[in-house]
N, C-alpha and C. Protein backbone atom coordinates (compact mmCIF):
# COMPACT_ATOMS: atom_id res chain seq x y z
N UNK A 1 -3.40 -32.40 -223.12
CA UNK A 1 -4.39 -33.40 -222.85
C UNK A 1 -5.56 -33.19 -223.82
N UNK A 2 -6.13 -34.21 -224.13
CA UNK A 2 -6.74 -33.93 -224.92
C UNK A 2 -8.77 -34.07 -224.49
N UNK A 3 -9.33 -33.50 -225.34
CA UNK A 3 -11.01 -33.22 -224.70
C UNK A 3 -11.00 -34.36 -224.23
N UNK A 4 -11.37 -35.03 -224.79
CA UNK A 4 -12.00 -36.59 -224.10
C UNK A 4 -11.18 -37.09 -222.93
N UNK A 5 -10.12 -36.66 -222.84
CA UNK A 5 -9.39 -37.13 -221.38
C UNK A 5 -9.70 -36.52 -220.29
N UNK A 6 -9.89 -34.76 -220.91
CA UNK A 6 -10.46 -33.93 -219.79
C UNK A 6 -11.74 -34.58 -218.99
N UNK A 7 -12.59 -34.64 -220.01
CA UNK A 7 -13.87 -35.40 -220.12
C UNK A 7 -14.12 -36.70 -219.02
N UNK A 8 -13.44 -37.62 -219.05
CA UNK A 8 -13.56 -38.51 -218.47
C UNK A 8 -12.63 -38.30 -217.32
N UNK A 9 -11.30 -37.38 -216.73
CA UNK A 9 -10.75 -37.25 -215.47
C UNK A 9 -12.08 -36.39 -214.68
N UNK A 10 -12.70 -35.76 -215.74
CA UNK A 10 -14.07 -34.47 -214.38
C UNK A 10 -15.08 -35.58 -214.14
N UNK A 11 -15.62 -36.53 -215.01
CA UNK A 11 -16.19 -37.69 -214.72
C UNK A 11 -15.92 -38.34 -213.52
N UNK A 12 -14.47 -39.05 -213.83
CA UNK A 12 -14.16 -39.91 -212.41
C UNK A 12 -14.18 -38.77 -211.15
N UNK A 13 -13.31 -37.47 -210.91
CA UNK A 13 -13.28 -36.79 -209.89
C UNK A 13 -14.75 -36.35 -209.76
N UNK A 14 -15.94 -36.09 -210.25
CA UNK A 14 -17.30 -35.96 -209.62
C UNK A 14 -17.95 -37.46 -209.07
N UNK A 15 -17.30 -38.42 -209.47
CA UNK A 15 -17.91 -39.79 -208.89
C UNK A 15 -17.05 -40.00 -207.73
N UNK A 16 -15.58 -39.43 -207.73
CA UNK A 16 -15.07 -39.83 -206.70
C UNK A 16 -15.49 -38.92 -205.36
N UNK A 17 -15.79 -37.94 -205.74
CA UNK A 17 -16.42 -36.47 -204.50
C UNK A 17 -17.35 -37.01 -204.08
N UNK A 18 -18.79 -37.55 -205.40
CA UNK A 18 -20.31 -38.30 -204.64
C UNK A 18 -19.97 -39.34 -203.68
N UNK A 19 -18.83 -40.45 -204.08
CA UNK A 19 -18.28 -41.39 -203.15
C UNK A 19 -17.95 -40.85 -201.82
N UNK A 20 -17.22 -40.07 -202.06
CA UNK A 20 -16.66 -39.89 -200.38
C UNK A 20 -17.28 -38.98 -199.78
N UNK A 21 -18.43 -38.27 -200.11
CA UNK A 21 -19.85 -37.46 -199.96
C UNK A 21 -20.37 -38.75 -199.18
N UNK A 22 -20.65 -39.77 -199.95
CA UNK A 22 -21.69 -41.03 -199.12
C UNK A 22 -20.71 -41.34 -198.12
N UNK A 23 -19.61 -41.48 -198.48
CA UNK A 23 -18.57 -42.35 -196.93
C UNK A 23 -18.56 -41.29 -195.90
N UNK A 24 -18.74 -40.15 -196.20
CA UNK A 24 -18.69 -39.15 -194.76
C UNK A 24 -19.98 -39.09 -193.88
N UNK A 25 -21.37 -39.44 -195.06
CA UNK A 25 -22.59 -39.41 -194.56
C UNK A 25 -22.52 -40.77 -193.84
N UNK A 26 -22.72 -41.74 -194.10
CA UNK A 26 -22.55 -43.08 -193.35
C UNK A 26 -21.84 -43.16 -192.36
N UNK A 27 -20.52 -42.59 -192.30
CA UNK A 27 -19.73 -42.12 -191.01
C UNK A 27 -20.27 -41.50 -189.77
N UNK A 28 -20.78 -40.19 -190.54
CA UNK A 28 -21.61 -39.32 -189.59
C UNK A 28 -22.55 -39.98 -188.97
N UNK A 29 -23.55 -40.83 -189.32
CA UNK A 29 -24.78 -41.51 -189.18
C UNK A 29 -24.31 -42.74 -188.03
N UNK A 30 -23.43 -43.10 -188.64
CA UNK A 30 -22.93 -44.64 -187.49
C UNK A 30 -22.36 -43.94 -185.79
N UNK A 31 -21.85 -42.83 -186.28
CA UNK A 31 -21.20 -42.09 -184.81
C UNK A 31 -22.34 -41.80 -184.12
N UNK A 32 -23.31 -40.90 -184.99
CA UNK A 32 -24.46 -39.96 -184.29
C UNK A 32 -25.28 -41.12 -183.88
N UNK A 33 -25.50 -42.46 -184.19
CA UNK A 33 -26.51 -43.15 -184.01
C UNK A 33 -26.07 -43.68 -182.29
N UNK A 34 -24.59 -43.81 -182.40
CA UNK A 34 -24.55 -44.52 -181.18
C UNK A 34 -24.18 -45.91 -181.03
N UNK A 35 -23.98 -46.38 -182.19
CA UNK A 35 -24.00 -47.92 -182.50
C UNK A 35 -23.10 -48.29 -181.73
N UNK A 36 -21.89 -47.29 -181.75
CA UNK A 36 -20.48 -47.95 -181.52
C UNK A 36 -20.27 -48.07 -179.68
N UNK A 37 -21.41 -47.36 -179.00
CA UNK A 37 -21.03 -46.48 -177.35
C UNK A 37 -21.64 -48.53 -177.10
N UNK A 38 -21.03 -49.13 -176.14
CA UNK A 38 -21.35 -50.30 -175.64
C UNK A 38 -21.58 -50.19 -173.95
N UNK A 39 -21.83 -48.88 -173.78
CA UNK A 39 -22.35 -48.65 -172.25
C UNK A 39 -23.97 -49.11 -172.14
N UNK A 40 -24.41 -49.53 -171.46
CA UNK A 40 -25.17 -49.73 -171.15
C UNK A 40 -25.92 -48.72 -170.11
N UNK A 41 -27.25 -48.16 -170.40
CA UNK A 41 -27.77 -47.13 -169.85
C UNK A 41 -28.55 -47.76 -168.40
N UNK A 42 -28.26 -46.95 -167.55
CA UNK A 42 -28.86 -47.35 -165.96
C UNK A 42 -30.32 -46.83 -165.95
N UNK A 43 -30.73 -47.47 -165.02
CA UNK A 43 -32.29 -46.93 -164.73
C UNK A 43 -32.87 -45.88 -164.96
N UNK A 44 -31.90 -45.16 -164.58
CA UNK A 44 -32.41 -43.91 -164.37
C UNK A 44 -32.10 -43.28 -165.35
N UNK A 45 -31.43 -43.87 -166.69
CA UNK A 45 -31.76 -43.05 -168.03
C UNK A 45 -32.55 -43.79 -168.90
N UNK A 46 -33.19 -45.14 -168.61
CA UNK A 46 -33.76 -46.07 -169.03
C UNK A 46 -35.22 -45.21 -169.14
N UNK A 47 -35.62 -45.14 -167.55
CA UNK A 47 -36.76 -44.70 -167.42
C UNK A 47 -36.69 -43.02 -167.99
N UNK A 48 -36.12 -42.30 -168.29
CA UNK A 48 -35.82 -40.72 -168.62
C UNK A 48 -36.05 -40.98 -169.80
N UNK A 49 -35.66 -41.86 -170.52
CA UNK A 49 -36.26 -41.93 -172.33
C UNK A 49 -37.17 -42.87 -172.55
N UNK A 50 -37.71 -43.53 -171.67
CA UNK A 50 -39.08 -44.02 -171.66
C UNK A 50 -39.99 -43.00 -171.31
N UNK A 51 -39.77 -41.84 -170.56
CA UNK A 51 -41.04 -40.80 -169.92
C UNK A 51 -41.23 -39.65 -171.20
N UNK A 52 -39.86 -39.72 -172.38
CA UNK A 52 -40.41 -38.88 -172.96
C UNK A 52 -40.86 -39.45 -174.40
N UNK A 53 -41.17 -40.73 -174.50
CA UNK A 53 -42.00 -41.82 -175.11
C UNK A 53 -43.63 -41.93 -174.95
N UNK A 54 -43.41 -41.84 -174.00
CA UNK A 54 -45.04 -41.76 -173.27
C UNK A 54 -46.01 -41.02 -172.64
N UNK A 55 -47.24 -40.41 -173.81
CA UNK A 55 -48.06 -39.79 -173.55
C UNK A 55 -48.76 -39.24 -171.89
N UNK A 56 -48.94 -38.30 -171.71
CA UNK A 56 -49.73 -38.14 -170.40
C UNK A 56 -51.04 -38.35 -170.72
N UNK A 57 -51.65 -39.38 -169.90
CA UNK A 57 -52.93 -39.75 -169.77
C UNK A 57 -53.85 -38.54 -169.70
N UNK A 58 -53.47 -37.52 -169.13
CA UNK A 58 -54.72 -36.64 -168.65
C UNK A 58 -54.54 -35.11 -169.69
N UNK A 59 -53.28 -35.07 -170.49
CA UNK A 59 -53.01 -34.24 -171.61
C UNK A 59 -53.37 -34.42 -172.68
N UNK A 60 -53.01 -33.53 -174.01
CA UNK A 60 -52.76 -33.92 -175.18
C UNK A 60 -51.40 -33.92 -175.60
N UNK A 61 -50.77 -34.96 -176.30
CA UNK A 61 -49.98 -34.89 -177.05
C UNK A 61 -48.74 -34.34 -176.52
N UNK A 62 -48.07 -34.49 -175.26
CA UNK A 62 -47.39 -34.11 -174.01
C UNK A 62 -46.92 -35.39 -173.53
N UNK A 63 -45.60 -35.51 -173.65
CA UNK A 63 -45.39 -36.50 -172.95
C UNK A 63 -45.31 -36.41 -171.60
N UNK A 64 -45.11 -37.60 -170.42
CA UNK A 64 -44.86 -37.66 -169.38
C UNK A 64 -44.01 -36.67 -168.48
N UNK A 65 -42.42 -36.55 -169.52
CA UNK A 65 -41.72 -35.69 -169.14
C UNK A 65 -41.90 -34.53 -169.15
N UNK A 66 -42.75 -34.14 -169.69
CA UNK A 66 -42.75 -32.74 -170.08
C UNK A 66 -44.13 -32.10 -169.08
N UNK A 67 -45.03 -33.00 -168.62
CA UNK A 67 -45.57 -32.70 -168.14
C UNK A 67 -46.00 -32.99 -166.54
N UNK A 68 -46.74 -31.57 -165.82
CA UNK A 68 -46.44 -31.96 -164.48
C UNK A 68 -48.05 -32.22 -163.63
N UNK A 69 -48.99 -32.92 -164.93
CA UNK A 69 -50.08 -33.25 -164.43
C UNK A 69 -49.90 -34.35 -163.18
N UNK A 70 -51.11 -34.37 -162.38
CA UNK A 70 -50.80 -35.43 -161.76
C UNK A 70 -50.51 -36.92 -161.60
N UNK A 71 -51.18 -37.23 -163.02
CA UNK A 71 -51.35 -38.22 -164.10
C UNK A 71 -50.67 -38.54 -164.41
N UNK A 72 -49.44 -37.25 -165.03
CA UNK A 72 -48.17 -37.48 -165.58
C UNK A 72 -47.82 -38.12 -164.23
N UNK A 73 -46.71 -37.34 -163.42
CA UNK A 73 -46.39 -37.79 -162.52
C UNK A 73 -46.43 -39.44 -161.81
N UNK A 74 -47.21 -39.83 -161.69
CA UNK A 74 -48.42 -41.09 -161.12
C UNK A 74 -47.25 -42.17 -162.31
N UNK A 75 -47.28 -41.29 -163.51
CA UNK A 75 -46.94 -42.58 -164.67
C UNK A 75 -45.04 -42.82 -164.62
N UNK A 76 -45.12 -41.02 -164.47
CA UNK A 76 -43.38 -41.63 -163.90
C UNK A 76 -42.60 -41.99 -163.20
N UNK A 77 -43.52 -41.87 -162.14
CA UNK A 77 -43.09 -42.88 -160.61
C UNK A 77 -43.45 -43.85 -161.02
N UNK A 78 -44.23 -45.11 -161.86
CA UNK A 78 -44.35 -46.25 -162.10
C UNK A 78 -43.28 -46.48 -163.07
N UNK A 79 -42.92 -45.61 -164.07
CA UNK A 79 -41.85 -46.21 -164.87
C UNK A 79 -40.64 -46.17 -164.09
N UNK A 80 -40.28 -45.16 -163.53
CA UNK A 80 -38.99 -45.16 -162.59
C UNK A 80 -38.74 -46.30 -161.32
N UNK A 81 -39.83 -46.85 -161.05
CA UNK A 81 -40.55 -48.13 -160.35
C UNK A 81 -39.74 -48.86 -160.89
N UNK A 82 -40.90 -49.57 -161.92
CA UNK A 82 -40.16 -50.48 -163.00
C UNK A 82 -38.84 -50.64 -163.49
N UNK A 83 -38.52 -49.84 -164.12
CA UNK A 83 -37.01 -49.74 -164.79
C UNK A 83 -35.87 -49.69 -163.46
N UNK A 84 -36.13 -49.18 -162.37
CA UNK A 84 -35.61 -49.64 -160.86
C UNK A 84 -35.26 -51.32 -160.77
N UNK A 85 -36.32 -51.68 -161.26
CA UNK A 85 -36.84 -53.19 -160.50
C UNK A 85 -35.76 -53.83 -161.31
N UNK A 86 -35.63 -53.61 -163.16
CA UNK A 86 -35.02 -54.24 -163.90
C UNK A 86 -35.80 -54.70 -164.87
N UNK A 87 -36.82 -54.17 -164.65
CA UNK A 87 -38.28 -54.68 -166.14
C UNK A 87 -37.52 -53.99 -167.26
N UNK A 88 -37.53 -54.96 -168.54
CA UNK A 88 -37.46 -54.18 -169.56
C UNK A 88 -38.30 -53.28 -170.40
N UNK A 89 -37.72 -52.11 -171.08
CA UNK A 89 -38.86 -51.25 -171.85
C UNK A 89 -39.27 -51.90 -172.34
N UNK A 90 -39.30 -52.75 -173.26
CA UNK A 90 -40.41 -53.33 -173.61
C UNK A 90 -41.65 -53.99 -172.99
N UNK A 91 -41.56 -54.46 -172.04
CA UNK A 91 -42.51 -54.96 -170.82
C UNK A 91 -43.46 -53.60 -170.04
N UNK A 92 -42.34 -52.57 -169.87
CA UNK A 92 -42.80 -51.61 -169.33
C UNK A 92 -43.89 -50.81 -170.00
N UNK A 93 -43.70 -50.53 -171.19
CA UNK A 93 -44.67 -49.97 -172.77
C UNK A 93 -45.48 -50.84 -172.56
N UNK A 94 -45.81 -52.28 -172.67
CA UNK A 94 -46.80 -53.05 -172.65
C UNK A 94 -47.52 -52.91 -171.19
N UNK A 95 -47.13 -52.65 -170.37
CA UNK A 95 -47.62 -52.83 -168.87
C UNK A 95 -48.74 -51.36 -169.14
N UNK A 96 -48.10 -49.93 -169.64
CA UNK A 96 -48.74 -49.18 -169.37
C UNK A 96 -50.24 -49.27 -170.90
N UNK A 97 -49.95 -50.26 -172.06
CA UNK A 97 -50.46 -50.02 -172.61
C UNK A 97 -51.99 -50.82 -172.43
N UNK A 98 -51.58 -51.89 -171.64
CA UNK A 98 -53.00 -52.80 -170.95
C UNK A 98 -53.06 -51.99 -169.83
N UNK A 99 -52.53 -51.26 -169.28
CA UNK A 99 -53.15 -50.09 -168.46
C UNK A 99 -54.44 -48.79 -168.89
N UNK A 100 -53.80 -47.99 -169.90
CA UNK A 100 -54.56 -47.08 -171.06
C UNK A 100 -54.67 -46.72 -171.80
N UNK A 101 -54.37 -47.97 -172.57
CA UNK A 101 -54.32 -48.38 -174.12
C UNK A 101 -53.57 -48.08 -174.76
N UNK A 102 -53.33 -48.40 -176.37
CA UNK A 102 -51.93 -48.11 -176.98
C UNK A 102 -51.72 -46.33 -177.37
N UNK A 103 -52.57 -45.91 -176.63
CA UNK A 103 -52.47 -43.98 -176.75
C UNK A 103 -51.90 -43.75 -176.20
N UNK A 104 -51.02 -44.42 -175.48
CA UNK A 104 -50.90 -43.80 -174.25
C UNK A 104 -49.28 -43.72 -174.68
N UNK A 105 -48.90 -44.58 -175.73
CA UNK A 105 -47.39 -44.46 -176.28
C UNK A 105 -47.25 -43.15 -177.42
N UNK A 106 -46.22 -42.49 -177.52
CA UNK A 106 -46.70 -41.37 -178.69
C UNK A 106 -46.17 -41.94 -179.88
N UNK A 107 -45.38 -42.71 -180.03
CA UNK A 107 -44.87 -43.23 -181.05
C UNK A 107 -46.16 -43.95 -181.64
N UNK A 108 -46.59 -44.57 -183.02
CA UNK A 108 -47.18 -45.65 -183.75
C UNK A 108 -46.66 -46.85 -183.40
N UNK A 109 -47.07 -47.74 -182.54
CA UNK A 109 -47.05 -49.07 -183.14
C UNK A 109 -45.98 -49.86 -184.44
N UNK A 110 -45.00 -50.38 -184.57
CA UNK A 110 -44.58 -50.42 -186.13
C UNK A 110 -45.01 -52.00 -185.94
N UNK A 111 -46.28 -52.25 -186.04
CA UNK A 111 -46.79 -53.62 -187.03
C UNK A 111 -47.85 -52.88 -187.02
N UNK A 112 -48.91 -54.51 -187.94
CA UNK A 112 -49.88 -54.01 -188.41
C UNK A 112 -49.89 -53.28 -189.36
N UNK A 113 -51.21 -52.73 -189.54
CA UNK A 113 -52.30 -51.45 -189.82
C UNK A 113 -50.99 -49.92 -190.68
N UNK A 114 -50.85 -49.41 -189.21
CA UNK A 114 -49.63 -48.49 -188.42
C UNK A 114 -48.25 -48.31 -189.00
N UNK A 115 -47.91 -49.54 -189.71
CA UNK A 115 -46.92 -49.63 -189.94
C UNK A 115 -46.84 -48.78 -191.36
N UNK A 116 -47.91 -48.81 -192.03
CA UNK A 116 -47.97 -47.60 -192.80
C UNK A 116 -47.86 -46.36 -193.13
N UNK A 117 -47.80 -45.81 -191.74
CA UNK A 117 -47.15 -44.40 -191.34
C UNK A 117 -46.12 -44.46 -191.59
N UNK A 118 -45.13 -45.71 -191.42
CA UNK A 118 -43.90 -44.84 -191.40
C UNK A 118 -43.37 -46.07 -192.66
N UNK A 119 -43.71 -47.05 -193.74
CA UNK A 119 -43.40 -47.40 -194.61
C UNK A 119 -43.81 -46.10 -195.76
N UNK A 120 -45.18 -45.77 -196.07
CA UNK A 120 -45.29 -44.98 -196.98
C UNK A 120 -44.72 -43.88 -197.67
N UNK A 121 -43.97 -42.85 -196.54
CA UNK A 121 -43.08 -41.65 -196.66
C UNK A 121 -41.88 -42.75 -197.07
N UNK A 122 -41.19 -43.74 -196.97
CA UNK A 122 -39.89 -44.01 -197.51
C UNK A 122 -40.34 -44.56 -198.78
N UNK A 123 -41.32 -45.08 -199.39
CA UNK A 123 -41.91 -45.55 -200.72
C UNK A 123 -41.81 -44.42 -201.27
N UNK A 124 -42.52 -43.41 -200.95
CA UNK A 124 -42.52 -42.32 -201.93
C UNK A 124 -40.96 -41.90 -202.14
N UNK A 125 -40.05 -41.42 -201.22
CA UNK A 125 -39.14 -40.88 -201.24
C UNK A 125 -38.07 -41.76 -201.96
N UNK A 126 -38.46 -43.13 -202.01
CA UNK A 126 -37.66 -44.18 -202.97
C UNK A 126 -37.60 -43.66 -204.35
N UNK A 127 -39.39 -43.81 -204.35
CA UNK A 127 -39.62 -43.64 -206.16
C UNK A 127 -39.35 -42.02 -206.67
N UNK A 128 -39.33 -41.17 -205.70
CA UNK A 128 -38.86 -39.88 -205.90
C UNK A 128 -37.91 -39.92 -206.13
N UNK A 129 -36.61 -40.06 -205.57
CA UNK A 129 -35.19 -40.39 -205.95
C UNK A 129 -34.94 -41.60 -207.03
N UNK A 130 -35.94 -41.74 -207.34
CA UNK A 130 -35.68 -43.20 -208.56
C UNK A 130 -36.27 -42.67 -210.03
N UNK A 131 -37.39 -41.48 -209.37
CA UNK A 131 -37.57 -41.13 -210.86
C UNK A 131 -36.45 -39.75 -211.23
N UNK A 132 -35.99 -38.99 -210.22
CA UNK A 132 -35.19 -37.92 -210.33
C UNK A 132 -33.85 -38.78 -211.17
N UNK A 133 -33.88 -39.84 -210.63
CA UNK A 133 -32.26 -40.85 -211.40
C UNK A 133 -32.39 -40.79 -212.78
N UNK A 134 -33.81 -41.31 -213.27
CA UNK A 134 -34.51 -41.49 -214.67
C UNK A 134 -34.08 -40.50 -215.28
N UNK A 135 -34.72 -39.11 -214.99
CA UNK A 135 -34.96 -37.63 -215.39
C UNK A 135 -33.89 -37.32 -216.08
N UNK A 136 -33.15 -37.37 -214.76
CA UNK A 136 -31.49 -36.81 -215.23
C UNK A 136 -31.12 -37.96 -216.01
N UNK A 137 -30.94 -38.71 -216.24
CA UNK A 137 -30.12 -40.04 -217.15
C UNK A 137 -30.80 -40.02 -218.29
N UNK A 138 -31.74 -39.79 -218.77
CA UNK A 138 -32.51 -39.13 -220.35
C UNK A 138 -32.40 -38.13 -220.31
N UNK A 139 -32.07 -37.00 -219.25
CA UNK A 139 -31.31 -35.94 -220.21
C UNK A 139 -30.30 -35.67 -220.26
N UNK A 140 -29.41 -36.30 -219.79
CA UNK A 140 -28.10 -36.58 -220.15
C UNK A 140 -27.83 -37.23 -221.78
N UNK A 141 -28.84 -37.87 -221.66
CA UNK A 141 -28.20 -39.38 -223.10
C UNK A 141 -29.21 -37.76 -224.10
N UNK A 142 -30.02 -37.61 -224.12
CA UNK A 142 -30.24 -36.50 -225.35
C UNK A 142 -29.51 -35.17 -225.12
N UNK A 143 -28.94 -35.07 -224.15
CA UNK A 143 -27.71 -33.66 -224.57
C UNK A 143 -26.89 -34.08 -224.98
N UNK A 144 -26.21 -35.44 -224.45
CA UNK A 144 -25.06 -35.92 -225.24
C UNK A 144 -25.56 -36.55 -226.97
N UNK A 145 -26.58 -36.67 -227.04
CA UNK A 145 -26.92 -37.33 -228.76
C UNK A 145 -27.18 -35.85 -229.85
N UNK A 146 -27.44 -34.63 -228.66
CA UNK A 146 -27.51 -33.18 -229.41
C UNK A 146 -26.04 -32.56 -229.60
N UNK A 147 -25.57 -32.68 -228.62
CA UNK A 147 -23.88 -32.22 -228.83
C UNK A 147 -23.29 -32.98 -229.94
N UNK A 148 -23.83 -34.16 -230.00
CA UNK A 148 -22.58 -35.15 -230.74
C UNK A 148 -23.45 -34.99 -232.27
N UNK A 149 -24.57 -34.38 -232.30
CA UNK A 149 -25.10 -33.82 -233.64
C UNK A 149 -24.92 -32.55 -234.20
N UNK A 150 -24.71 -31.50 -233.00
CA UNK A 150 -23.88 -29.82 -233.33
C UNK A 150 -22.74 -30.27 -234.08
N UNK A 151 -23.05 -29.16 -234.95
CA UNK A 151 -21.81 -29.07 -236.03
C UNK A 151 -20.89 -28.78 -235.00
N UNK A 152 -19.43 -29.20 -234.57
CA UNK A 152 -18.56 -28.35 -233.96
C UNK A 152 -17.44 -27.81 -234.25
């Protein structure tokens, strides 16, 4: 076989490894996410991942679940209330947030203002991986324009 064939079979087999590198990650990601489970969660896990969503009024930075203020408490007998009744989380988040304001969720908000928290870190990490693409692809094209100038 000759160089240049070698050359271009380690080519295709490192593009074909990055390929099925991404098809295993996307795999992994679609399973772990859950997309595929079509159960529908009952109240009582409705309200269990709504309590650990939502701040304790009388803490810091503690959610509901985690904490056994009285405050807390007070908030998870109203969500377990609610999500009982058939209110949706979304109604429920809003109920407690015209209750004590939007602090009272630990998550940001994603409109607005807010939404900047969590757009900015993927901007950067875009143009980070976009200039690392650059980097490597000019120095690729000048090792390959230095090799192909070595006497060999």
């Amino acid at each position: 076989m000759t160089e240049h064939r070698v050359r271009a079979l380690r080519r295709v087999r490192g593009r074909a490894s990055f390929v099925l590198a991404l098809v295993v990650l996307a795999v992994a990601l679609v399973i772990g996410s859950g997309v595929t489970s079509s159960a529908t969660p009952d109240a009582a896990r409705r309200a269990a991942a709504l309590e650990t969503q939502i701040r304790c009024p009388s803490c810091e930075d503690v959610s509901v679940a985690q904490s056994s203020a009285a405050s807390a408490i007070a908030v998870r007998h109203e969500v377990q209330r609610l999500a009982a009744a058939g209110v949706s989380d979304h109604a429920i988040e809003q109920r407690l947030v015209a209750q004590y304001g939007p602090s009272i969720l630990l998550s940001p908000p994603d409109s607005g203002l807010s939404s900047l928290v969590w757009l900015l870190p993927l901007v950067a990490g875009l143009l980070a991986v976009g200039g690392l693409g650059v980097f490597f692809w000019r120095r690729s094209r000048s090792w390959r324009e230095l090799r192909a100038g070595a006497p060999g």
